[in-house]
N, C-alpha and C. Protein backbone atom coordinates (compact mmCIF):
# COMPACT_ATOMS: atom_id res chain seq x y z
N UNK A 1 55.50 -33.93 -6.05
CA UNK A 1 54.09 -33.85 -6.25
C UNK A 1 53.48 -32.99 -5.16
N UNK A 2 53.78 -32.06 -5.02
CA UNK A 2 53.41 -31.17 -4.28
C UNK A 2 52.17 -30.50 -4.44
N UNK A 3 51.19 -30.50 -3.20
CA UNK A 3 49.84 -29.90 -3.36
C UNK A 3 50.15 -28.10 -2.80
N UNK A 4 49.37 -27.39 -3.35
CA UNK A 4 49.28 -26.04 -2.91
C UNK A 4 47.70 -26.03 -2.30
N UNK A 5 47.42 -24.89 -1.49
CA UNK A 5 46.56 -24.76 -0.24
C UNK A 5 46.05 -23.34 0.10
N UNK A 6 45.30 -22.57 -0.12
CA UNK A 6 44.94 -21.39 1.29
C UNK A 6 45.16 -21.94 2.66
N UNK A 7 44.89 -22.40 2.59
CA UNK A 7 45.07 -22.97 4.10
C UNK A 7 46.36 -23.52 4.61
N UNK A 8 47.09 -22.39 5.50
CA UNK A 8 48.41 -22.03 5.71
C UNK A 8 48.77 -23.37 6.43
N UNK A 9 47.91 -24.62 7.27
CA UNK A 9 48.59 -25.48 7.68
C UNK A 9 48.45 -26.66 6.27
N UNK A 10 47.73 -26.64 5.76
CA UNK A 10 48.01 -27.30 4.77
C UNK A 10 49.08 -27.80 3.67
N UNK A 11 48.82 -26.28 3.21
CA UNK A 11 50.52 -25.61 2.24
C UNK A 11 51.89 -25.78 2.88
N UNK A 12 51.97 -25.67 4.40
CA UNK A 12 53.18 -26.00 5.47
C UNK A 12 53.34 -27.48 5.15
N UNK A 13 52.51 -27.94 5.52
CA UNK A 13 52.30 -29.86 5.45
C UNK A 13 53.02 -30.39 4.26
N UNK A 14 52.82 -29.42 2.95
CA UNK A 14 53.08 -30.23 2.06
C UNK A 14 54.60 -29.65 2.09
N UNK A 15 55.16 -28.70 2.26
CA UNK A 15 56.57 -27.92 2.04
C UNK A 15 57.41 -28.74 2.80
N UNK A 16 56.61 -29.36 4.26
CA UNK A 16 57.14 -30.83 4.95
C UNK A 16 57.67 -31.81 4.28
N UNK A 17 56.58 -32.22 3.91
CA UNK A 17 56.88 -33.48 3.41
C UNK A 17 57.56 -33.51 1.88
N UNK A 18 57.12 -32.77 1.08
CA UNK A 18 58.06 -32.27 0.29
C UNK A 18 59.69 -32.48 0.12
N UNK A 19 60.13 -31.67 1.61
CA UNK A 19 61.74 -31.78 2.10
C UNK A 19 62.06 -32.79 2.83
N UNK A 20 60.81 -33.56 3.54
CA UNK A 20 61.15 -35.19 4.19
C UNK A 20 61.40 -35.99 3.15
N UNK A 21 60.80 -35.74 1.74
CA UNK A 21 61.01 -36.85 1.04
C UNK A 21 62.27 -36.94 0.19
N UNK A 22 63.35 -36.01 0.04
CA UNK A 22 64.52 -35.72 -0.06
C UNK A 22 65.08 -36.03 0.77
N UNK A 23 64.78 -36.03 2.22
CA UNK A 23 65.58 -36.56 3.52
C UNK A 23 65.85 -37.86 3.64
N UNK A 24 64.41 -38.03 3.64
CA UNK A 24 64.40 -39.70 4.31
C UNK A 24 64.79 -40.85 3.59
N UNK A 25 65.28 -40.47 2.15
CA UNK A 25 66.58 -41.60 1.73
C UNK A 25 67.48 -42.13 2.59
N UNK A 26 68.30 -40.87 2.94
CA UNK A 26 69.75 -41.01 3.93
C UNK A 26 69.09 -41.01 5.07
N UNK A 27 68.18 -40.35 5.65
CA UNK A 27 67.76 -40.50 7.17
C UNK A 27 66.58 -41.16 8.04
N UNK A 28 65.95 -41.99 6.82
CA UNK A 28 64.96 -42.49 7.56
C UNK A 28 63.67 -41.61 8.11
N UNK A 29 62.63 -41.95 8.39
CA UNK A 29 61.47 -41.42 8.90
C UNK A 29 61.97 -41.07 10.40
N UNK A 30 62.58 -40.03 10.77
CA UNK A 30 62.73 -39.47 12.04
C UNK A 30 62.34 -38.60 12.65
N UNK A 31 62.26 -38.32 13.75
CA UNK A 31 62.22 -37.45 14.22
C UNK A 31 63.57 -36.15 13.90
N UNK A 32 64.56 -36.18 13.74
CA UNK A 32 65.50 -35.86 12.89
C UNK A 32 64.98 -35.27 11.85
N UNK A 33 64.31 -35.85 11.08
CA UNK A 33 64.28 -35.62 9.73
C UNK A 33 63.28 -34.99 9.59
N UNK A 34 61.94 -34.68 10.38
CA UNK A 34 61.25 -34.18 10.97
C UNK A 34 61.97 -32.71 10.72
N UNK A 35 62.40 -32.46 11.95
CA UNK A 35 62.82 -31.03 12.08
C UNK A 35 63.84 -30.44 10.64
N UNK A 36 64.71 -31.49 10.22
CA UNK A 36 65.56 -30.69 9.15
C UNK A 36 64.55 -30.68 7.94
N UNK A 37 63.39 -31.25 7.95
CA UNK A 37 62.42 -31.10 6.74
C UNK A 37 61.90 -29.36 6.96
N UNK A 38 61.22 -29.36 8.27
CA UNK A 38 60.73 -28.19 9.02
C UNK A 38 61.55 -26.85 8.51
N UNK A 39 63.14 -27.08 8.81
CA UNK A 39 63.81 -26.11 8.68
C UNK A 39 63.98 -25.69 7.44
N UNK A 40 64.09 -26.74 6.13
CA UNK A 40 64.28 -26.26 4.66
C UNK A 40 63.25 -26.09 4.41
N UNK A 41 61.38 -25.85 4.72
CA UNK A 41 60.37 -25.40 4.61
C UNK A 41 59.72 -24.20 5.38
N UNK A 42 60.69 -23.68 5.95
CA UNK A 42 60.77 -22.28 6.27
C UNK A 42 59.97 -22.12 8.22
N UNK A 43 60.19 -23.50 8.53
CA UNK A 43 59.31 -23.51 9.46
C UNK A 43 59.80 -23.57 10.88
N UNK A 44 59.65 -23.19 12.24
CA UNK A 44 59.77 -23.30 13.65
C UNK A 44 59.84 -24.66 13.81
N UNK A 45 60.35 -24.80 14.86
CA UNK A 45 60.07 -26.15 15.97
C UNK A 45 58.51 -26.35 16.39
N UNK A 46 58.17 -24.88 16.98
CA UNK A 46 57.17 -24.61 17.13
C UNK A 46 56.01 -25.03 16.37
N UNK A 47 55.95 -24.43 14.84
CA UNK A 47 55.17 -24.84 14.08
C UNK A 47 54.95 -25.98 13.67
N UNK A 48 56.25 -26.64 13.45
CA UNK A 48 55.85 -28.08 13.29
C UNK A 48 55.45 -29.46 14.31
N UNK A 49 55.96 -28.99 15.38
CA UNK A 49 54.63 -29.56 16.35
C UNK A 49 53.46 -29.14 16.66
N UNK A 50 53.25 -28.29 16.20
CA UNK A 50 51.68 -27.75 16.49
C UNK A 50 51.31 -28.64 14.65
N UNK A 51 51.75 -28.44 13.95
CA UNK A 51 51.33 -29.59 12.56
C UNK A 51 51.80 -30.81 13.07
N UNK A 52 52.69 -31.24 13.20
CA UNK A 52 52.99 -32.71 13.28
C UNK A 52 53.58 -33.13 14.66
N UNK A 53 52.47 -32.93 15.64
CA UNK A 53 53.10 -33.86 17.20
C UNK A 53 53.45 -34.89 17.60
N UNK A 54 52.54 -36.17 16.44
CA UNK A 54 53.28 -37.29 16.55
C UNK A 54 54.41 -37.47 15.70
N UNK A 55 55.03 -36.09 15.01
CA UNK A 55 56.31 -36.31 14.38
C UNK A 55 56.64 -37.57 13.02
N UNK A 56 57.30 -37.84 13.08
CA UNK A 56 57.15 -38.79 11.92
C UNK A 56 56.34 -39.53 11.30
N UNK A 57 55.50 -40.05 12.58
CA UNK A 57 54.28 -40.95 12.48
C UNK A 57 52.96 -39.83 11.44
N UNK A 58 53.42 -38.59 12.02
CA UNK A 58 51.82 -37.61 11.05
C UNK A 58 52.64 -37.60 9.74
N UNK A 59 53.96 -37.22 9.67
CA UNK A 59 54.69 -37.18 8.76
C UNK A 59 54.32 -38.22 7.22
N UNK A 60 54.54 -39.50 8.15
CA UNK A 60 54.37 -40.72 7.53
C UNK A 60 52.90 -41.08 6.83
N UNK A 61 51.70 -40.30 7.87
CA UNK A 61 50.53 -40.37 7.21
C UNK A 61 50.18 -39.37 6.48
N UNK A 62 50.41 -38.19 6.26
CA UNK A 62 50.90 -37.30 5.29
C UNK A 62 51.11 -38.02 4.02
N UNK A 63 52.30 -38.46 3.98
CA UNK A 63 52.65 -39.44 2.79
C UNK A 63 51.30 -40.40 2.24
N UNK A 64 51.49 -41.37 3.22
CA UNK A 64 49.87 -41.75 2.48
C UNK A 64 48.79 -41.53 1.93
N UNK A 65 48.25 -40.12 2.57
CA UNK A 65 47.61 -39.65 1.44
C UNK A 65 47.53 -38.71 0.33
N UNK A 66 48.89 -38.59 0.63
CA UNK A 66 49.08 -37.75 -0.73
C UNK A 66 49.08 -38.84 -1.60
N UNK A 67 49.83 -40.10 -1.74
CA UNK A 67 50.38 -41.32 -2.52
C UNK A 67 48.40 -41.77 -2.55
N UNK A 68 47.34 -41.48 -1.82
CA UNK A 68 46.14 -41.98 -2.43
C UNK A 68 45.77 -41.11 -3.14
N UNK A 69 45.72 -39.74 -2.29
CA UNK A 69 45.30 -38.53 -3.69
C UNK A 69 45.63 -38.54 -4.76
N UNK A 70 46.91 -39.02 -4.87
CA UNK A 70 47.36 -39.11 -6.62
C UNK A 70 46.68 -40.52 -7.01
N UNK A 71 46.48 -41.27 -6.15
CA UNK A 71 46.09 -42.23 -7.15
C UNK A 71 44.18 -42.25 -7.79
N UNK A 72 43.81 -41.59 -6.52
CA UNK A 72 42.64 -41.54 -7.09
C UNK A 72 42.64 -39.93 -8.30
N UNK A 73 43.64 -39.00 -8.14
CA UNK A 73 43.30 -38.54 -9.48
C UNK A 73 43.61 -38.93 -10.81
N UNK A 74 44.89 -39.89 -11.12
CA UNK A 74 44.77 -40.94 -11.79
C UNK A 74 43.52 -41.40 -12.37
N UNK A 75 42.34 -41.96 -11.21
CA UNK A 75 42.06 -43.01 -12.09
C UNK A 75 40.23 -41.81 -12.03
N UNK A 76 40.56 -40.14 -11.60
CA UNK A 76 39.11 -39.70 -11.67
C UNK A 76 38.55 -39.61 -13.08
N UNK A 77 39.08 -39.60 -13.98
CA UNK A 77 38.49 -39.80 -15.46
C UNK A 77 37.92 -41.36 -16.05
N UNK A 78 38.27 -42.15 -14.96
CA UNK A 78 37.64 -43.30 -15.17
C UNK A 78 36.26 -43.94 -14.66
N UNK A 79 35.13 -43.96 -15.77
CA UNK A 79 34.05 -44.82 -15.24
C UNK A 79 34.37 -45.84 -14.33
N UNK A 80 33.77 -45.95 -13.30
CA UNK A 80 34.37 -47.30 -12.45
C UNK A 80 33.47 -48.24 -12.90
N UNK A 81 32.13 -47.86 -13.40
CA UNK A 81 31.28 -49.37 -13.82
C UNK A 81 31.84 -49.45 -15.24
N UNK A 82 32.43 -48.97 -15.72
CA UNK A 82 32.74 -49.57 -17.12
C UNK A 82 34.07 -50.58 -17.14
N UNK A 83 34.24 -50.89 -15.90
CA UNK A 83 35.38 -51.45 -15.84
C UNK A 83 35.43 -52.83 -14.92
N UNK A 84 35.82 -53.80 -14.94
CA UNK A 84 35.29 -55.32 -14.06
C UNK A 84 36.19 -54.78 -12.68
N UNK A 85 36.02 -55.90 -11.61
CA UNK A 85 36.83 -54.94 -10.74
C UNK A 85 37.86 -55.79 -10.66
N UNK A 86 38.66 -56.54 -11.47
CA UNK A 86 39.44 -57.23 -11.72
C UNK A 86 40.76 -56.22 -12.11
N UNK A 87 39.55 -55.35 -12.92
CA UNK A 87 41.06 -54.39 -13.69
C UNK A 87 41.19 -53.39 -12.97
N UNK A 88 39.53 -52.82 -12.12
CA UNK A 88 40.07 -51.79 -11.41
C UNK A 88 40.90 -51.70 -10.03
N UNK A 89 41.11 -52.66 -9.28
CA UNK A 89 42.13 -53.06 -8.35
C UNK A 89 43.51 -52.87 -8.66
N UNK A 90 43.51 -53.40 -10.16
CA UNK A 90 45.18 -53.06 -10.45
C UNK A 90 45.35 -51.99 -10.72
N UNK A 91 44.15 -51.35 -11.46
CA UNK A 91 44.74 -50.09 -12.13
C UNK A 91 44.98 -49.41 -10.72
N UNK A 92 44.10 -49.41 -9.93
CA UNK A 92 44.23 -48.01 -8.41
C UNK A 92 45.59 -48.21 -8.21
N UNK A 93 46.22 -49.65 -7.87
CA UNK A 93 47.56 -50.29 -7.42
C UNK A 93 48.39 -49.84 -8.00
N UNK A 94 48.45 -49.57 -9.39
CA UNK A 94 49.50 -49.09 -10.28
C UNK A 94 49.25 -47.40 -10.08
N UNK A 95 48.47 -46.93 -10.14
CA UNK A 95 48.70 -45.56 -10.26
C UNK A 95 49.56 -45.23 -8.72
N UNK A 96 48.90 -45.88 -7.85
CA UNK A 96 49.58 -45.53 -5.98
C UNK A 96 51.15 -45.88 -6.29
N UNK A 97 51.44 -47.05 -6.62
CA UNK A 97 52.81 -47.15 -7.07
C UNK A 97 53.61 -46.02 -8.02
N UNK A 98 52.95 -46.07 -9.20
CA UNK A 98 53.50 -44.56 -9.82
C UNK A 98 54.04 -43.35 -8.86
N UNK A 99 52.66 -43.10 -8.30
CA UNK A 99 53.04 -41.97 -7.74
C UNK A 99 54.41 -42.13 -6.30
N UNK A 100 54.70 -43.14 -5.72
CA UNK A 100 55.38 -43.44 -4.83
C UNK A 100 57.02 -43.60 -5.20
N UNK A 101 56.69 -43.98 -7.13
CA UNK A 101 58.04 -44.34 -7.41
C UNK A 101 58.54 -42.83 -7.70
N UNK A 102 58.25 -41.79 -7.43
CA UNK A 102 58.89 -40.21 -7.75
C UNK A 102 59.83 -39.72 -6.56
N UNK A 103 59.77 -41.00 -5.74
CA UNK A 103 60.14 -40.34 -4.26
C UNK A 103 60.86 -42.17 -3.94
N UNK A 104 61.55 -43.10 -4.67
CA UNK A 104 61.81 -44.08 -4.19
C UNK A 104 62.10 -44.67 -3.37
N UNK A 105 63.65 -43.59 -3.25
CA UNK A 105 64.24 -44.02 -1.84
C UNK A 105 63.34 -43.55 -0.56
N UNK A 106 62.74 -42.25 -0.20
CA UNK A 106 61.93 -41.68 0.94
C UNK A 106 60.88 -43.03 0.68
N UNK A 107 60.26 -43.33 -0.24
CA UNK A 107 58.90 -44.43 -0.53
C UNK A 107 59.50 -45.78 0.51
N UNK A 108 60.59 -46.14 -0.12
CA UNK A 108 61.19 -47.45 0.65
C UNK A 108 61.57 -47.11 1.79
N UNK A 109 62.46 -46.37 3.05
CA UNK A 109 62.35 -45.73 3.80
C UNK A 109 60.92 -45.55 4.47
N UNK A 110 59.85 -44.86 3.93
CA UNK A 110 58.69 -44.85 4.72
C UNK A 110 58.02 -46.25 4.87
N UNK A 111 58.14 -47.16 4.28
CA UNK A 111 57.39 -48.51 4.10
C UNK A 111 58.45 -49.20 4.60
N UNK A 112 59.92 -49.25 5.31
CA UNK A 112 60.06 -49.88 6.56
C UNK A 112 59.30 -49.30 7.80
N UNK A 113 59.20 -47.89 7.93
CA UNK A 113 58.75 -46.74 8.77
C UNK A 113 57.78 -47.79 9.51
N UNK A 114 56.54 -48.11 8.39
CA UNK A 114 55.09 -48.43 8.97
C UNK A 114 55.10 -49.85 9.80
N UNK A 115 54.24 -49.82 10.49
CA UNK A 115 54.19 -50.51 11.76
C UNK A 115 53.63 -52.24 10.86
């Protein structure tokens, strides 16, 4: 689920996480995984600490909102008052899940990650 960008740190960010989320099955949210994401996204050492200094941890929040962005475009065709908020809680819940299950193993992996 990759976002595209003008904005060259943006478009980097996602080519990141992109190749972290192929990684971090077998390797966990690392610092490791960090750089070999960096490297199959065409990127420096350099560059990716100047994008991601806290390393896994930006990495990791990266993830999060991409996993909200999708969920709120999911549910942008939906009236929110036409709906009780009974149903709209689940529905947001289910779409964030959707989008998380495309990336399972990196998903499970990042959600030991978080603190």
């Amino acid at each position: 689920m990759s976002q595209t960008s003008d904005n060259w740190a943006d478009s980097a960010e996602a080519k990141v996480l992109d190749a972290a989320l192929e990684l971090a099955g077998e390797h966990g949210w690392s610092a490791k995984t960090v750089l070999r994401a960096a490297q199959a996204a065409g990127l420096s050492a350099g560059d990716v600490e100047l994008l991601m200094p806290g390393g896994p941890r930006d990495l990791a929040a990266l993830y999060s909102r991409r996993l909200d962005r999708a969920m709120l475009d999911a549910l942008a065709d939906v009236d929110p008052r036409s709906l009780k908020i009974r149903q709209r809680i689940p529905r947001a819940v289910q779409a964030r899940q959707d989008a998380a299950a495309a990336h399972e193993a990196g998903t499970r992996r990042w959600a030991g990650f978080l603190p």
